[in-house]
C-alpha atoms as a PDB file:
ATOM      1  CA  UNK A   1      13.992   8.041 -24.222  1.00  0.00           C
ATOM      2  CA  UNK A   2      16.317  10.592 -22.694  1.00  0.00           C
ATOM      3  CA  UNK A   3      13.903  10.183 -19.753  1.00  0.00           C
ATOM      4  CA  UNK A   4      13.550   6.674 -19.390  1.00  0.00           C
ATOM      5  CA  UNK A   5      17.422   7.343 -19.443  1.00  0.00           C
ATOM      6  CA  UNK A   6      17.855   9.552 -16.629  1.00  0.00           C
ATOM      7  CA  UNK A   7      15.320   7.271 -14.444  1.00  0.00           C
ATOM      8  CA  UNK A   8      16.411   4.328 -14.713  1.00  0.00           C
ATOM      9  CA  UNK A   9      19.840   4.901 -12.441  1.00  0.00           C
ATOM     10  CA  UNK A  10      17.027   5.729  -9.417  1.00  0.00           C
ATOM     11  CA  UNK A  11      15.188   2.334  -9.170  1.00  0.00           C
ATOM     12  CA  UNK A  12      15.587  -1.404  -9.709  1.00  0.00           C
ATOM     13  CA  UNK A  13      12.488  -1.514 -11.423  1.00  0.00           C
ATOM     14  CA  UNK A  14      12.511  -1.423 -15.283  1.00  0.00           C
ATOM     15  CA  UNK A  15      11.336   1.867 -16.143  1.00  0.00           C
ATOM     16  CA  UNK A  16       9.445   2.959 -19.653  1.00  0.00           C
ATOM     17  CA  UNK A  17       8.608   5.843 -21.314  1.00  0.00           C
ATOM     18  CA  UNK A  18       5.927   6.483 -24.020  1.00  0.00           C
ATOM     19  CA  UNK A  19       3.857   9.599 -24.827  1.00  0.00           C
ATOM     20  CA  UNK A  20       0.453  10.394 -24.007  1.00  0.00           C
ATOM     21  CA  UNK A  21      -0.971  12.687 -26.524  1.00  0.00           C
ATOM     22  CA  UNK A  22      -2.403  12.150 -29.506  1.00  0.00           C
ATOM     23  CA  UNK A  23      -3.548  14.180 -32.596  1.00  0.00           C
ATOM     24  CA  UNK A  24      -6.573  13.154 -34.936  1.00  0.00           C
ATOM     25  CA  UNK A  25      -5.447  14.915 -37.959  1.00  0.00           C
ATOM     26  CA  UNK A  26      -3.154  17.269 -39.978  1.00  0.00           C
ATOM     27  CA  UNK A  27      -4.253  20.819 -40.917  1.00  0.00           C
ATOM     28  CA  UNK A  28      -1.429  22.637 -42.099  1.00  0.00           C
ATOM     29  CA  UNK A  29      -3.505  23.831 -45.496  1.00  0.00           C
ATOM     30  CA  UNK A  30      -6.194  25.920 -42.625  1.00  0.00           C
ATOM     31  CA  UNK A  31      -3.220  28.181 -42.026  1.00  0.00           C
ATOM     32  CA  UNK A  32      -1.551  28.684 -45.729  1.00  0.00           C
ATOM     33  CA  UNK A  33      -1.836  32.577 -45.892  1.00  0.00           C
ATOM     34  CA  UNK A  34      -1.760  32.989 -42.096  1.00  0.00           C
ATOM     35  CA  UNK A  35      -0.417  37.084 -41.451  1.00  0.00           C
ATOM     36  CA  UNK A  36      -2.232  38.174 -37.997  1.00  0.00           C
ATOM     37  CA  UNK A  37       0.204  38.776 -36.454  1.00  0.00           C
ATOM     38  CA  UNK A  38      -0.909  37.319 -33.582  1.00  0.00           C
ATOM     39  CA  UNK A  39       0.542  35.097 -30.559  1.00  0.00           C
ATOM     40  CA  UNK A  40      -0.962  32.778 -29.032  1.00  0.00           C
ATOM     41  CA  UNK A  41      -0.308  31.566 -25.173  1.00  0.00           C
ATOM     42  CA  UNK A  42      -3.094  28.480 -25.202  1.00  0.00           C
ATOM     43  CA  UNK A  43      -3.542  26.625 -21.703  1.00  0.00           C
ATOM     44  CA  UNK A  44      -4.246  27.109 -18.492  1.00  0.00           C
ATOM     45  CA  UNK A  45      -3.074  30.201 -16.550  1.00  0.00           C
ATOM     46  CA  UNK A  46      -0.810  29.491 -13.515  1.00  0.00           C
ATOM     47  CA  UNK A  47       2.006  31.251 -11.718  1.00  0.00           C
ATOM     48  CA  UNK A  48       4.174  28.208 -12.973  1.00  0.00           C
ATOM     49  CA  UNK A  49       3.461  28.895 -16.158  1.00  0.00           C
ATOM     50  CA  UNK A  50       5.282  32.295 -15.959  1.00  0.00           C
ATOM     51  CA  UNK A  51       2.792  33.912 -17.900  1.00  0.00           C
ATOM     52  CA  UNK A  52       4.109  37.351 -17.545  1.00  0.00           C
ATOM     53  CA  UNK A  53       7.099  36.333 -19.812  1.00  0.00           C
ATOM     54  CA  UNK A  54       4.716  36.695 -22.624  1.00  0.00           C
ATOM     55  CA  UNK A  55       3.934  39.772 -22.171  1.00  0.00           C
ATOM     56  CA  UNK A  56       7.833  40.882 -22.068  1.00  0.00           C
ATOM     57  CA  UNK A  57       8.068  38.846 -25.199  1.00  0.00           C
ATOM     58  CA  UNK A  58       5.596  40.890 -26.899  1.00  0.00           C
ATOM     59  CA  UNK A  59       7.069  44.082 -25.722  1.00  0.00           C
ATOM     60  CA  UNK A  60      10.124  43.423 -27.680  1.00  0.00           C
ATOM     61  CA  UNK A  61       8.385  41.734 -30.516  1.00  0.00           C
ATOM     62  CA  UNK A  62       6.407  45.310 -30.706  1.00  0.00           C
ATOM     63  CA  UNK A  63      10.006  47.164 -31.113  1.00  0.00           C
ATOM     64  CA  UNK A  64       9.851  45.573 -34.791  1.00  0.00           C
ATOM     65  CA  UNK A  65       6.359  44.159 -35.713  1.00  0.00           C
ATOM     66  CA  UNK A  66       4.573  47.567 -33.890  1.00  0.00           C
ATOM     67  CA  UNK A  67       0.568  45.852 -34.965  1.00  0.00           C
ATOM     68  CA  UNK A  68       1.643  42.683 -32.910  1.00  0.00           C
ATOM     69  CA  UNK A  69      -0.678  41.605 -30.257  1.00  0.00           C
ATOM     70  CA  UNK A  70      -1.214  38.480 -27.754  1.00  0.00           C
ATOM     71  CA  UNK A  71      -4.086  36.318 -26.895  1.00  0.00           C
ATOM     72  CA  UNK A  72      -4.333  34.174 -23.828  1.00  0.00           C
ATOM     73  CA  UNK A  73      -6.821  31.072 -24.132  1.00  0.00           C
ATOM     74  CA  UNK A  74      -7.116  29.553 -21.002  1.00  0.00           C
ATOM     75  CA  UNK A  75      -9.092  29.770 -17.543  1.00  0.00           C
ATOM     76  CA  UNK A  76      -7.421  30.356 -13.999  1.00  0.00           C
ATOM     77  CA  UNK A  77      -8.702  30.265 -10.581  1.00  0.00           C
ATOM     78  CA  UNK A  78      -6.012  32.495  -9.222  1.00  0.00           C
ATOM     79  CA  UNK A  79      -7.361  36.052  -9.048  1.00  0.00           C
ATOM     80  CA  UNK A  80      -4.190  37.488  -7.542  1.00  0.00           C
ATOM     81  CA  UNK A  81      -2.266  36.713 -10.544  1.00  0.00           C
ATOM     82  CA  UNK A  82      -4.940  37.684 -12.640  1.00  0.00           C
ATOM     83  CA  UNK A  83      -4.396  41.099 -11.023  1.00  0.00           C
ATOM     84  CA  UNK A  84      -0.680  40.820 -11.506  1.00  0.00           C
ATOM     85  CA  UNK A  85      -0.951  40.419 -15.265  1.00  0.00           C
ATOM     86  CA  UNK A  86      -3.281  43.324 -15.792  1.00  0.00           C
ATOM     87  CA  UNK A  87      -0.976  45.739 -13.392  1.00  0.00           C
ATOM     88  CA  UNK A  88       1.828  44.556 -15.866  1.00  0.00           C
ATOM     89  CA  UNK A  89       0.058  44.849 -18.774  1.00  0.00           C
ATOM     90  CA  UNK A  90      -0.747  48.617 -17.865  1.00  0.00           C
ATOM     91  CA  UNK A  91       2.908  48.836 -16.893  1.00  0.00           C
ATOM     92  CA  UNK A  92       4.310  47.811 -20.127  1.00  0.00           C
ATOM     93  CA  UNK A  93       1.708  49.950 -22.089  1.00  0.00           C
ATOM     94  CA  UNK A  94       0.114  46.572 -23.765  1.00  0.00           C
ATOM     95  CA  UNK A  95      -3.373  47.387 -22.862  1.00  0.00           C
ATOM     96  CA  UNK A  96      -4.560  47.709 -26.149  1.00  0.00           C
ATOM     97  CA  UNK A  97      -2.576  44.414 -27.735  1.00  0.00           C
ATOM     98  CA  UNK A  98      -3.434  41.893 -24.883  1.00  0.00           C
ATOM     99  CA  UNK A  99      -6.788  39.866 -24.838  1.00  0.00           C
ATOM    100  CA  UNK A 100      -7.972  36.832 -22.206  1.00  0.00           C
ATOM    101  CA  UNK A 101     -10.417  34.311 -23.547  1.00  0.00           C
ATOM    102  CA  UNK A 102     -11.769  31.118 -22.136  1.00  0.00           C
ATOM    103  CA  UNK A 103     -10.599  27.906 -22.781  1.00  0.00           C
ATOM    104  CA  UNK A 104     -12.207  26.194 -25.998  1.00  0.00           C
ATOM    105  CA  UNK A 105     -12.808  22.678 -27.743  1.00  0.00           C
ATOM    106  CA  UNK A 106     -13.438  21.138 -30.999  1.00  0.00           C
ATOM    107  CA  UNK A 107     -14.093  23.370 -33.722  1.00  0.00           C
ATOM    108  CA  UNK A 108     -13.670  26.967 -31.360  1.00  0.00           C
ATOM    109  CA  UNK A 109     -10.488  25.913 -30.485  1.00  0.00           C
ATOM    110  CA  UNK A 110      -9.638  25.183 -33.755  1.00  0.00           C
ATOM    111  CA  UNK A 111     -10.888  28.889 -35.199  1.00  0.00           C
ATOM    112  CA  UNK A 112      -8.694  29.756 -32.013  1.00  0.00           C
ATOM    113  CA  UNK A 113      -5.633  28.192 -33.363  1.00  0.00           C
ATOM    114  CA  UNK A 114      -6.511  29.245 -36.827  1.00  0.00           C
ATOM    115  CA  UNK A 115      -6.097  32.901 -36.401  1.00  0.00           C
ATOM    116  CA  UNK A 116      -2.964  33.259 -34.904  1.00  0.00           C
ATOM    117  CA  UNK A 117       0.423  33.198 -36.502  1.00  0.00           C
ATOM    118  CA  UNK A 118       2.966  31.519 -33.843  1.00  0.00           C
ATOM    119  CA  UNK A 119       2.063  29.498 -30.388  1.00  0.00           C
ATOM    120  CA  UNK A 120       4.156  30.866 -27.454  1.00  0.00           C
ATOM    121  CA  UNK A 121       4.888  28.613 -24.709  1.00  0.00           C
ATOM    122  CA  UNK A 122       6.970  29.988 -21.816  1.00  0.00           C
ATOM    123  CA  UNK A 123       6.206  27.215 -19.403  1.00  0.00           C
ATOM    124  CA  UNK A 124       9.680  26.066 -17.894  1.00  0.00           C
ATOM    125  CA  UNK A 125       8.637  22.901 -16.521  1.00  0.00           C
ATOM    126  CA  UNK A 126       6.271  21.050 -18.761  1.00  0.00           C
ATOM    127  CA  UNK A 127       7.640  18.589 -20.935  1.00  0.00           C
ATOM    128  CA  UNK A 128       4.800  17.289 -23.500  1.00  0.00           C
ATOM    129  CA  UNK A 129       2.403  20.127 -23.261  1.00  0.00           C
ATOM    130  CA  UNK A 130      -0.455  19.299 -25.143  1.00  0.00           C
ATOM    131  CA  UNK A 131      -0.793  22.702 -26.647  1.00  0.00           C
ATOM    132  CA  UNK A 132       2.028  22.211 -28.511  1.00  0.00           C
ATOM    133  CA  UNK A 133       1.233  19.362 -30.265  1.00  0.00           C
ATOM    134  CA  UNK A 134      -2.227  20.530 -30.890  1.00  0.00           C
ATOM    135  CA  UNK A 135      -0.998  23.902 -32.190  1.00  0.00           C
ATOM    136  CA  UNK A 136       1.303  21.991 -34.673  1.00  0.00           C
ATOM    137  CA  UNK A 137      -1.164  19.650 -35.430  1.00  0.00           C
ATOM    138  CA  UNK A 138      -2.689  22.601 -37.309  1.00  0.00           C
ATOM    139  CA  UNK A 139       0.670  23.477 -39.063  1.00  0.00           C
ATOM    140  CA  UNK A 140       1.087  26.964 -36.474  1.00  0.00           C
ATOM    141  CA  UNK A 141       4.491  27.061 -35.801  1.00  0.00           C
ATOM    142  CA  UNK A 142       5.623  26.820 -32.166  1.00  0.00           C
ATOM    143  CA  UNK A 143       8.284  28.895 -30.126  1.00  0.00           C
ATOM    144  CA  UNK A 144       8.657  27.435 -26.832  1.00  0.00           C
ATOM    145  CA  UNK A 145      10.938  27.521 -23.886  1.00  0.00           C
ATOM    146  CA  UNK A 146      13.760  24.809 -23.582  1.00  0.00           C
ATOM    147  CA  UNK A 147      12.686  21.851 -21.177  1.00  0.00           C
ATOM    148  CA  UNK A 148      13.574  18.649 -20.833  1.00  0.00           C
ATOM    149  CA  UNK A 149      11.457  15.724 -21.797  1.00  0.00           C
ATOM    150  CA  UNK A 150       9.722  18.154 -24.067  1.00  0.00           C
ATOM    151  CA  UNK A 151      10.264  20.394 -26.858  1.00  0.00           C
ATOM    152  CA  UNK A 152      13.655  20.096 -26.898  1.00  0.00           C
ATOM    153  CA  UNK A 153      12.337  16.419 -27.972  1.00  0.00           C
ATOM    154  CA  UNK A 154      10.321  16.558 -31.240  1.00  0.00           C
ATOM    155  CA  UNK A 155      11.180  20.710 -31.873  1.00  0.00           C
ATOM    156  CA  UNK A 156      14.182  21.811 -33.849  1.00  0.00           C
ATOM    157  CA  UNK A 157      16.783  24.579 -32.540  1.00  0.00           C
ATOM    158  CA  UNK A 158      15.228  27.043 -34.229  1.00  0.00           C
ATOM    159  CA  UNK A 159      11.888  26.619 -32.425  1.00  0.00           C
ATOM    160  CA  UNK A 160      13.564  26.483 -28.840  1.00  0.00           C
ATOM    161  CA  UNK A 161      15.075  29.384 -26.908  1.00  0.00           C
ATOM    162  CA  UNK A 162      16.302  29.558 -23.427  1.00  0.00           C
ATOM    163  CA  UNK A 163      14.134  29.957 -20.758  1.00  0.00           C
ATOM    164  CA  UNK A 164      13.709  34.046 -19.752  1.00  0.00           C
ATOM    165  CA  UNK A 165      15.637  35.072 -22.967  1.00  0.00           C
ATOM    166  CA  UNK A 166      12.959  37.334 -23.693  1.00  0.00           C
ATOM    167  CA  UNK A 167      14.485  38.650 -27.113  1.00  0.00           C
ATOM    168  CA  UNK A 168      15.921  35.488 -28.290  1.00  0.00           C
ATOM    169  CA  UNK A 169      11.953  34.233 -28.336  1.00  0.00           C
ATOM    170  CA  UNK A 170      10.809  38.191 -29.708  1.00  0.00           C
ATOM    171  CA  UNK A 171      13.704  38.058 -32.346  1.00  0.00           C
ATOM    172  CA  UNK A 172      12.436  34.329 -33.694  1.00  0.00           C
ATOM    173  CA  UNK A 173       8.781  35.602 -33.777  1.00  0.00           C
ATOM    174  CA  UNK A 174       9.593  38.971 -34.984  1.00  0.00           C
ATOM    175  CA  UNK A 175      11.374  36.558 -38.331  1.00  0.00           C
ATOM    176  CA  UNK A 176       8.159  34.395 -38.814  1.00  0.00           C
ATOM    177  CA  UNK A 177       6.753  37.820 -39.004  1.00  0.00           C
ATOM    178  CA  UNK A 178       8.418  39.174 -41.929  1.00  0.00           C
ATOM    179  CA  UNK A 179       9.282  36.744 -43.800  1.00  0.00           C
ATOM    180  CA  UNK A 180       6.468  34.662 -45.581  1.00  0.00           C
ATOM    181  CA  UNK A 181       8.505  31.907 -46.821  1.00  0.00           C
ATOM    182  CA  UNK A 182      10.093  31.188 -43.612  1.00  0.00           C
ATOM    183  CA  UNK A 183       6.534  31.183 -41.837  1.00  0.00           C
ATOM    184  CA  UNK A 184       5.472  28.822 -44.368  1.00  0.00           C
ATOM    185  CA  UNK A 185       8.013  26.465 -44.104  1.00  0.00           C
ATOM    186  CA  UNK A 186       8.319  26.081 -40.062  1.00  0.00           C
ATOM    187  CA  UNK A 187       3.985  25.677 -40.625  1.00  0.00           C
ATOM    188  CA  UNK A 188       5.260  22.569 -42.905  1.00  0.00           C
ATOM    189  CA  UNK A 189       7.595  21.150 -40.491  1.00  0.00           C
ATOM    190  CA  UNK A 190       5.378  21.739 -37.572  1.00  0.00           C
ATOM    191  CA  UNK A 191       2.450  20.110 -39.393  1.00  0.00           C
ATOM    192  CA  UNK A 192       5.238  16.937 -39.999  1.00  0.00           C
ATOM    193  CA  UNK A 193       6.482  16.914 -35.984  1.00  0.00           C
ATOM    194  CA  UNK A 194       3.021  16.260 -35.020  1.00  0.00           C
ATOM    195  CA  UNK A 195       2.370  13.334 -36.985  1.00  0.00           C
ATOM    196  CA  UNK A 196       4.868  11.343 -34.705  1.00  0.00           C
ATOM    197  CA  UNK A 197       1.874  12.034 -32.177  1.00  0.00           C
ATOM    198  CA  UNK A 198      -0.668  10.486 -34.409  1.00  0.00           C
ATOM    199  CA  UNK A 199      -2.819   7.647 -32.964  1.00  0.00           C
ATOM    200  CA  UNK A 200      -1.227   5.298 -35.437  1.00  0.00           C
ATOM    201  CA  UNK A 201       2.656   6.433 -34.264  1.00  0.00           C
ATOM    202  CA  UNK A 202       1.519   6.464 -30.437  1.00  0.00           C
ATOM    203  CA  UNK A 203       0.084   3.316 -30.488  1.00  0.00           C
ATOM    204  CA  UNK A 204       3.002   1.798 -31.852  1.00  0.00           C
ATOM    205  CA  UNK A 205       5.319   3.274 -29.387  1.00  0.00           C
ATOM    206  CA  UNK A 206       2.800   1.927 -26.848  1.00  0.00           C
ATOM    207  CA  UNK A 207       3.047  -1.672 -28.337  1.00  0.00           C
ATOM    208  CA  UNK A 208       7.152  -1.092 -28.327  1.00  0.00           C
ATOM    209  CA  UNK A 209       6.564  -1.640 -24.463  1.00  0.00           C
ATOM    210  CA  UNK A 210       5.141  -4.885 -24.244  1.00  0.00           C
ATOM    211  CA  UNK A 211       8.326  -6.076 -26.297  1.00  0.00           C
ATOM    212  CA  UNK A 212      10.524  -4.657 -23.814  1.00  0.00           C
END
């Protein structure tokens, strides 16, 4: 809505809004004793995806949770920043605690999803990345940059940090980390945010247009 908003002023046509992904169904009880420790950066791997803020994000989430490590899921064609990321990763002594992996479907991607304890999305620009949605889909909470159109749309406060605050996004893994109960519940309400992107939901919102 708040984009339809903002649009509107720019042309005389009517302008809609409506979202475009859809999840099949809720698995929130896959992840009930979920304690890998593990973050998970699922997508594709682009320089506008400022991937490298990850890996500064796990730096600091290492200061307190020292067994932490980070998996990218995702294919890129850009071999430079490929090179980048490794350079960095040597540079910030993550060698060990950083893993690549190709992009998955169906049942991989859910074992994917399954063993890691918080998604990490530091893309600035995107607004409803799919990974998100996926990722909550499966009740794995979500910590995610602050971007319009987006999270800041069907996330609460406590999932969203600024974009490059580095420790505000370590500090709110770092407490999903220790602290069972609070993992559990943010799994429950990320489980309950993606059922507004169920087929049932989207459709409607979809059928909400032809009314307008």
């Amino acid at each position: 809505k708040q984009q339809q908003q903002d649009m509107q002023p720019l042309t005389t046509l009517p302008v809609l809004a409506a979202p475009d992904t859809i999840v099949k169904e809720n698995k929130t009880n896959l992840l009930a004793n979920c304690n890998s420790h593990k973050i998970l950066v699922l997508g594709r791997i682009a320089k506008e995806k400022q991937p490298q803020d990850a890996l500064y994000i796990l730096k600091s989430v290492q200061a307190s949770i020292a067994d932490a490590t980070l998996e990218f899921r995702g294919y890129s064609t850009d071999r430079q920043l490929l090179n980048e990321l490794d350079l960095l990763i040597e540079q910030l002594g993550l060698k060990n605690t950083v893993t690549f992996g190709n992009y998955v479907v169906g049942k991989m991607l859910d074992d994917v999803i399954e063993g890691a304890q918080v998604l990490l999305s530091t893309v600035p620009t995107e607004g409803n990345g799919m990974q998100n949605i996926e990722a909550m889909s499966h009740g794995l909470p979500v910590i995610a940059y602050n971007v319009n159109y987006g999270p800041n749309t069907y996330m609460s406060n406590e999932q969203i940090v600024s974009i490059g605050n580095y420790d505000q996004a370590a500090n709110r893994i770092v407490s999903l980390f220790q602290d069972d109960k609070q993992w559990k519940e943010a799994s429950i309400l990320a489980s309950q945010q993606a059922q507004l992107f169920t087929k049932d939901n989207v459709y409607k919102q979809w059928q909400d247009l032809n009314l307008q």
